[in-house]
N, C-alpha and C. Protein backbone atom coordinates (compact mmCIF):
# COMPACT_ATOMS: atom_id res chain seq x y z
N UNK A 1 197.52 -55.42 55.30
CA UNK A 1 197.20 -54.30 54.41
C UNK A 1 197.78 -54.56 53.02
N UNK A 2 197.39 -54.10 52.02
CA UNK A 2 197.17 -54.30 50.53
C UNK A 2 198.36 -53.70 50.24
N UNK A 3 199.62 -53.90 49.61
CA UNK A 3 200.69 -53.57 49.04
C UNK A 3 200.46 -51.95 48.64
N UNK A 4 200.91 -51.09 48.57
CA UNK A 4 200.67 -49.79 48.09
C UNK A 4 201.19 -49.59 46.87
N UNK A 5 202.11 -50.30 46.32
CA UNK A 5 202.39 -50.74 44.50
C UNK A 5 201.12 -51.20 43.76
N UNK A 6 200.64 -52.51 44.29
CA UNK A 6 199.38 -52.59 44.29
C UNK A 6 198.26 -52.26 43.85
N UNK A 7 197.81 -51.31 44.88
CA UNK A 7 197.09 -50.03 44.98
C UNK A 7 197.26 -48.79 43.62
N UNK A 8 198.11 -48.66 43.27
CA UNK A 8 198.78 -47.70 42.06
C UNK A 8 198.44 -48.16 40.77
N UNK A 9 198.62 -49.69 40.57
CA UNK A 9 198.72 -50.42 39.71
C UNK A 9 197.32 -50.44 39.45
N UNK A 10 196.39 -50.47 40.23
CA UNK A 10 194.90 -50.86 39.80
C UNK A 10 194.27 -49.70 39.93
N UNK A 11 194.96 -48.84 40.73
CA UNK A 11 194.60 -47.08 40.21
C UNK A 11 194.58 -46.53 38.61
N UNK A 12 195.88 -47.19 37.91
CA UNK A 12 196.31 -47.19 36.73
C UNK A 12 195.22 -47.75 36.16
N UNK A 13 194.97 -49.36 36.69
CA UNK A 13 194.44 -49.84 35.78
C UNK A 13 192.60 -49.47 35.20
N UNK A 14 191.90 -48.99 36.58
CA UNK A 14 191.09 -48.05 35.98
C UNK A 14 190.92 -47.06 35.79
N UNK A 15 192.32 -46.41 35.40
CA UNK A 15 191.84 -44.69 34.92
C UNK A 15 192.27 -45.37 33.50
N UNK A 16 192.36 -46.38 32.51
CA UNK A 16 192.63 -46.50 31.52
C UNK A 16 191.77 -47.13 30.67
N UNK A 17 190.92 -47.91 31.48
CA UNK A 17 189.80 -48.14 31.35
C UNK A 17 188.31 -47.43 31.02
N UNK A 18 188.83 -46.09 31.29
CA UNK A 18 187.93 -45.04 30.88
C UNK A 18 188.69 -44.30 30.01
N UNK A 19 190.05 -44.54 29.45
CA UNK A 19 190.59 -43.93 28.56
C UNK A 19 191.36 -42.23 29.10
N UNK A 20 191.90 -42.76 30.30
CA UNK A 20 192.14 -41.09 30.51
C UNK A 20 193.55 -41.37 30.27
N UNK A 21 194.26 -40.31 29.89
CA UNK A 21 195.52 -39.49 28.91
C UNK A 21 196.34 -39.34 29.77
N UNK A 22 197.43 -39.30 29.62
CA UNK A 22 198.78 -38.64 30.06
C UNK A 22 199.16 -38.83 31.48
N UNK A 23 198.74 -40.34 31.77
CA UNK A 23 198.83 -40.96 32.84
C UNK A 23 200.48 -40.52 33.36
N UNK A 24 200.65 -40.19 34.86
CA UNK A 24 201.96 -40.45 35.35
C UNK A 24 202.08 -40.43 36.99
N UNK A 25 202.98 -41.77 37.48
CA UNK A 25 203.04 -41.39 38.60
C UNK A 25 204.33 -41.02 39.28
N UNK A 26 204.07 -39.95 40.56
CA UNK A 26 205.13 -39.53 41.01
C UNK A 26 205.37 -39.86 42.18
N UNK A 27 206.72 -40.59 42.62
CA UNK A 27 206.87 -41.37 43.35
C UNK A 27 208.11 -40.27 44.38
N UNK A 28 207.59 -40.34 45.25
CA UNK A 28 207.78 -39.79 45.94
C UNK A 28 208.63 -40.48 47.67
N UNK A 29 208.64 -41.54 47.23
CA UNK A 29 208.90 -42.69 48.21
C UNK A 29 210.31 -42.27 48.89
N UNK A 30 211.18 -41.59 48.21
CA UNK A 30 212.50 -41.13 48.64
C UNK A 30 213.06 -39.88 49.20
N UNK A 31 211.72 -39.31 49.31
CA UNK A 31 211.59 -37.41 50.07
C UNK A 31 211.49 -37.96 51.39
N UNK A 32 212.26 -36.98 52.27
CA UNK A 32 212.29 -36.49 53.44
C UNK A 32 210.68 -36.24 53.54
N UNK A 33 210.66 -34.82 53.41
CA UNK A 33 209.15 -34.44 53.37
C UNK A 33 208.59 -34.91 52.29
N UNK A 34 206.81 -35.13 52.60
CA UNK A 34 206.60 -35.63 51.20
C UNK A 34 205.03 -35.56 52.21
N UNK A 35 203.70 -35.36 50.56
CA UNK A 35 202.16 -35.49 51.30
C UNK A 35 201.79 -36.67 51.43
N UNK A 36 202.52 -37.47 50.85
CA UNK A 36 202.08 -39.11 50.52
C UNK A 36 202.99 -39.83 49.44
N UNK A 37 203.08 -41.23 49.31
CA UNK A 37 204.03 -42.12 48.40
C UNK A 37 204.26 -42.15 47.43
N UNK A 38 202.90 -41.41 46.94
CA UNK A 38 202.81 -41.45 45.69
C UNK A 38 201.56 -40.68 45.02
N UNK A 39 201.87 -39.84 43.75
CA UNK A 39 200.24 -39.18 43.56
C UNK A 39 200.32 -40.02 42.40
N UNK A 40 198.96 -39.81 41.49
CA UNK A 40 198.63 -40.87 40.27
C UNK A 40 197.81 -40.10 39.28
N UNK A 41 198.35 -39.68 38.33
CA UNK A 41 197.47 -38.20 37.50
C UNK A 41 197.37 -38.62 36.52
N UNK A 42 195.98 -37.97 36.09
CA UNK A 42 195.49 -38.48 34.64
C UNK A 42 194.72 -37.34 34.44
N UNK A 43 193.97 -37.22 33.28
CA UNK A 43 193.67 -36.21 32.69
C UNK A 43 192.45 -36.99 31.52
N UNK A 44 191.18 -36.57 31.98
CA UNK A 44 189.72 -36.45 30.51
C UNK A 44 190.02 -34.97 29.92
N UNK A 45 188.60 -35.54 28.84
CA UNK A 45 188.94 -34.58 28.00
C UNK A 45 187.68 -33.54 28.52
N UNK A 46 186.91 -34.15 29.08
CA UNK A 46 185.78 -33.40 29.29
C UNK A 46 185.44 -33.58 31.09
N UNK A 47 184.52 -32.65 30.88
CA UNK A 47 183.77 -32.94 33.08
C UNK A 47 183.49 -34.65 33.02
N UNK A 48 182.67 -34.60 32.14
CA UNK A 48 181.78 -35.90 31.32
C UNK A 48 182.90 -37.07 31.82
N UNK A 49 183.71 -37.21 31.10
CA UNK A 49 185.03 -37.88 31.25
C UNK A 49 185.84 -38.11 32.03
N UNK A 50 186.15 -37.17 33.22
CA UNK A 50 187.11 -36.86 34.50
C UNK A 50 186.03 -37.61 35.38
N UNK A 51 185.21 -37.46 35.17
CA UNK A 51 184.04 -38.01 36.80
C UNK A 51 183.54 -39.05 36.25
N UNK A 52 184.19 -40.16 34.96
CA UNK A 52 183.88 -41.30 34.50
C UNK A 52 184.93 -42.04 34.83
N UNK A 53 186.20 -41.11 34.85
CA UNK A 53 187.64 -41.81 35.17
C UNK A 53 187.57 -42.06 37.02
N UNK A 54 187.00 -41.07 37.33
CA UNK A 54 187.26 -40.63 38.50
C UNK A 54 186.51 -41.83 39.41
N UNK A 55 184.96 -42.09 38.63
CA UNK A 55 184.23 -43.20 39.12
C UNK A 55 184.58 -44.70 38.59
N UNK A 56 185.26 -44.95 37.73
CA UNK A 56 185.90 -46.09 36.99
C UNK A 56 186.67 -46.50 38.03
N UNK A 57 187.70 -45.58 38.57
CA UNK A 57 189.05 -45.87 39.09
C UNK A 57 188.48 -46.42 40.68
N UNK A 58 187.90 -45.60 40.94
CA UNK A 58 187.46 -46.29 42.47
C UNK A 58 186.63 -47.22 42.67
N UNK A 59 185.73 -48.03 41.85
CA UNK A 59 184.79 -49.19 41.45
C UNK A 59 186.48 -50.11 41.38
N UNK A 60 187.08 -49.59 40.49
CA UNK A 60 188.31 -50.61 40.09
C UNK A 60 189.07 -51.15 41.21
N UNK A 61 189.44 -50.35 42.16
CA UNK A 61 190.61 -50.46 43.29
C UNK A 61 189.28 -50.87 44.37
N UNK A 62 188.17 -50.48 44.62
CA UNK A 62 187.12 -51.36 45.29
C UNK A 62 187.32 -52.77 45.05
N UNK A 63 187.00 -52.83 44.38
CA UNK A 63 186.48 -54.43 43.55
C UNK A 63 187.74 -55.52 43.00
N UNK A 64 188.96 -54.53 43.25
CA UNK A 64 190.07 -55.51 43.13
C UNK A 64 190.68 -55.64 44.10
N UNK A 65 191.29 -54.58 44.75
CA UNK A 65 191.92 -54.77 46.57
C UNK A 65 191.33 -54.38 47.57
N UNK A 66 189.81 -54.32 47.50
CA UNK A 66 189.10 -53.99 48.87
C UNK A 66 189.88 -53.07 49.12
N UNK A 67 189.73 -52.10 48.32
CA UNK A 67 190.77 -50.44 49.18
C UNK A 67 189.77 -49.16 49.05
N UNK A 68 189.11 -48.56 49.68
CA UNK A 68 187.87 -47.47 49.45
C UNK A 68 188.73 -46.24 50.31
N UNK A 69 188.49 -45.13 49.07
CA UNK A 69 189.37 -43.63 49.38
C UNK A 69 188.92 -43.25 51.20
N UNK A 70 190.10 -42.46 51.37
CA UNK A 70 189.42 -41.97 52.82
C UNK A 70 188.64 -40.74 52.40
N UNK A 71 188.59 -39.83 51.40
CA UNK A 71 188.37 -38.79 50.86
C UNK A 71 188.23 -38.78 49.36
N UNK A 72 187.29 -38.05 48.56
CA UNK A 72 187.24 -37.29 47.54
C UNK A 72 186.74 -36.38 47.23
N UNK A 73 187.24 -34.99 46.74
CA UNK A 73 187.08 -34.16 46.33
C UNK A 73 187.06 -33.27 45.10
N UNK A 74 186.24 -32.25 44.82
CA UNK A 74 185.99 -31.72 43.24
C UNK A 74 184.94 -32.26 42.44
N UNK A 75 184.28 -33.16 42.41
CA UNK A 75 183.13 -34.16 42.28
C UNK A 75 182.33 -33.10 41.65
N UNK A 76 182.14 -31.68 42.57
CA UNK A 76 181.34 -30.85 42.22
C UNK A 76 181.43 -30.05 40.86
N UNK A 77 182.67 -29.79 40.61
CA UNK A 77 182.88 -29.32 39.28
C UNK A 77 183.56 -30.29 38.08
N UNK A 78 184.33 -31.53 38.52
CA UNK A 78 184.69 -32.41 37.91
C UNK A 78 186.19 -31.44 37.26
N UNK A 79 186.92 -30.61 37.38
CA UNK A 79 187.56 -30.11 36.68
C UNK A 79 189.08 -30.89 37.11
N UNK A 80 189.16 -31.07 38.74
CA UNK A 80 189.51 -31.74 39.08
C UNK A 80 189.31 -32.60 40.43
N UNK A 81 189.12 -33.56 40.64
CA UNK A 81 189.00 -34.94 41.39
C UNK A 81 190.26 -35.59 41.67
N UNK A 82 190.55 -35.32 43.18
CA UNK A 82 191.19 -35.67 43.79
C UNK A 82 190.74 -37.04 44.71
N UNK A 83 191.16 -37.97 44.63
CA UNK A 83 190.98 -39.58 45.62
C UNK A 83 192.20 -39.31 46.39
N UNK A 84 192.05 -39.67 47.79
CA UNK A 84 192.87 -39.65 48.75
C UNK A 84 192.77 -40.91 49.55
N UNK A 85 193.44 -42.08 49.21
CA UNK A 85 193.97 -43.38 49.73
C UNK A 85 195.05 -43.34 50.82
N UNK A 86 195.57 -42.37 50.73
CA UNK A 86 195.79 -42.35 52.54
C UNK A 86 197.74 -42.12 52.08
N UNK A 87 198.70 -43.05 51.59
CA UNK A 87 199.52 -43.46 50.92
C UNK A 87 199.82 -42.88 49.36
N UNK A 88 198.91 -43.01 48.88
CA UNK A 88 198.25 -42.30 47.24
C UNK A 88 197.38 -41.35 47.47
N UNK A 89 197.80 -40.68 46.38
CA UNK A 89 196.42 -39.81 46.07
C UNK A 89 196.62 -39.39 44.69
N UNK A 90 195.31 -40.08 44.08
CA UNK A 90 195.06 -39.87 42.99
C UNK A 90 194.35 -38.79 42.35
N UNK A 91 194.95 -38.11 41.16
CA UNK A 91 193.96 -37.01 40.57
C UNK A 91 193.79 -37.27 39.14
N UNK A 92 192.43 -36.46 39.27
CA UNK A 92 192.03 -36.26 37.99
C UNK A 92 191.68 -35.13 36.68
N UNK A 93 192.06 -34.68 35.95
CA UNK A 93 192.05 -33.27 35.55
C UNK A 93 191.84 -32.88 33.74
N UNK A 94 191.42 -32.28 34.09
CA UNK A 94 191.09 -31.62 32.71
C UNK A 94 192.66 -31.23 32.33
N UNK A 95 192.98 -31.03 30.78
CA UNK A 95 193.72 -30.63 30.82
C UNK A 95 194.52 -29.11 31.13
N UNK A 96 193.80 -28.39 31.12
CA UNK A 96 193.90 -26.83 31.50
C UNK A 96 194.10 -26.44 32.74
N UNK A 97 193.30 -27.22 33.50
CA UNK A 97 193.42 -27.46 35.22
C UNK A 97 195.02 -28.47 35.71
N UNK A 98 195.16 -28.66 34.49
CA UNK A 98 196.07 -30.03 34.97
C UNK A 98 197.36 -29.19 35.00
N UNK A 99 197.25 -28.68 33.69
CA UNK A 99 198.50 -27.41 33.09
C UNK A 99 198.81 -26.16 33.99
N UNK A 100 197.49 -25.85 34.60
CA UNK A 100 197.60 -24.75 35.75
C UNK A 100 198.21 -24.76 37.13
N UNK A 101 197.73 -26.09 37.57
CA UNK A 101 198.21 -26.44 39.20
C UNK A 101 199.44 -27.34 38.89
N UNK A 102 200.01 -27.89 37.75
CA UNK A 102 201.00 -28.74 37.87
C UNK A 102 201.85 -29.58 38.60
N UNK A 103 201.05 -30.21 39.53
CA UNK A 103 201.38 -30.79 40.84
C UNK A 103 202.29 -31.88 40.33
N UNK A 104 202.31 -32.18 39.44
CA UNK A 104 203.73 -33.13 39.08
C UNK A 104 205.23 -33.02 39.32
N UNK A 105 205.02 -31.46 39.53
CA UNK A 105 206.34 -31.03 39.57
C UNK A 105 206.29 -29.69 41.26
N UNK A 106 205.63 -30.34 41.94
CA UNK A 106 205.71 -29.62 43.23
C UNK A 106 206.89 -29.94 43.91
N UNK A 107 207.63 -31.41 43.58
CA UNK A 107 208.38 -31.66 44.74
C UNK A 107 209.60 -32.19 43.19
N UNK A 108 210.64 -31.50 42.87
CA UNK A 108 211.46 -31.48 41.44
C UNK A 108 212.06 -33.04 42.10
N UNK A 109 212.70 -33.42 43.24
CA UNK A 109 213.71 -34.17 43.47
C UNK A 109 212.58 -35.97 43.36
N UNK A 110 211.70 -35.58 43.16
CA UNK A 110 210.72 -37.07 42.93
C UNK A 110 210.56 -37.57 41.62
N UNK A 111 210.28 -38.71 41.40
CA UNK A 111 210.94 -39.60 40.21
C UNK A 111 209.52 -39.86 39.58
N UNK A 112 209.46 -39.26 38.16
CA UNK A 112 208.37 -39.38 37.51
C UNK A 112 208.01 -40.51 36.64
N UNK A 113 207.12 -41.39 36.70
CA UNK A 113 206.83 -42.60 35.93
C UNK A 113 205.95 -42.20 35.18
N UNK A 114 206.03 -42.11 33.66
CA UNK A 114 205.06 -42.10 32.62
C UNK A 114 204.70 -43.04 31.99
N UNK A 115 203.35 -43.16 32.08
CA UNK A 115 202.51 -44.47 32.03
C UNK A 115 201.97 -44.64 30.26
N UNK A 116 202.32 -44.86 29.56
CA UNK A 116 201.95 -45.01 27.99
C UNK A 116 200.56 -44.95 27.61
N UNK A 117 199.89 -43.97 26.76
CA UNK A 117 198.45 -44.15 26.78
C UNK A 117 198.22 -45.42 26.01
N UNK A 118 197.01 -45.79 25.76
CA UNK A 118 196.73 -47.40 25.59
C UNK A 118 196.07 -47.03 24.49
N UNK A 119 195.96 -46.17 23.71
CA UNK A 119 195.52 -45.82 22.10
C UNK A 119 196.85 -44.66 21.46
């Protein structure tokens, strides 16, 4: 099985590729309880944009580690798009949606990596 650092890394590497913002991941690797290893959040500016990141990112982690989501969800409204890799789970969000559910900070004692935008 495909490293789960890996996996994150080429998660990263195509949500940036479509230019999505305020990349960060939260690593979660050191909770007792925890939903998974790691989530991976990014943020378009538009629907347009979130379900370009959303389809970027999984072509990307396809086509580089043979890794295909067990799940995705929100597709329908694009506001937010959730990928569920089993280990990861990646989202995607508008910013307003992003600001509302703030899942970055569901679990305070997990260690936040902020990923530098690339413009």
């Amino acid at each position: 099985m495909i490293e789960t650092k890996k996996i994150v890394e080429e998660i990263i590497k195509g949500m940036q590729e479509r230019k999505a913002k305020k990349i960060v991941v939260v690593d979660m690797t050191n909770l007792e309880e925890r939903a998974c290893d790691y989530f991976v959040i990014c943020e378009g500016s538009s629907n347009t944009q979130v379900m370009a990141i959303a389809d970027e990112m999984e072509d990307y982690v396809r086509k580089s580690v043979r890794e295909k989501p067990f799940a995705i969800a929100g597709r329908e409204n694009a506001e937010w798009i959730a990928v569920d890799y089993g280990d990861i789970m990646a989202h995607v969000f508008l910013p307003e949606s992003r600001e509302f559910y703030d899942i970055e900070h569901l679990w305070e004692d997990a260690h936040l990596i902020e990923v530098p935008d690339l413009d």
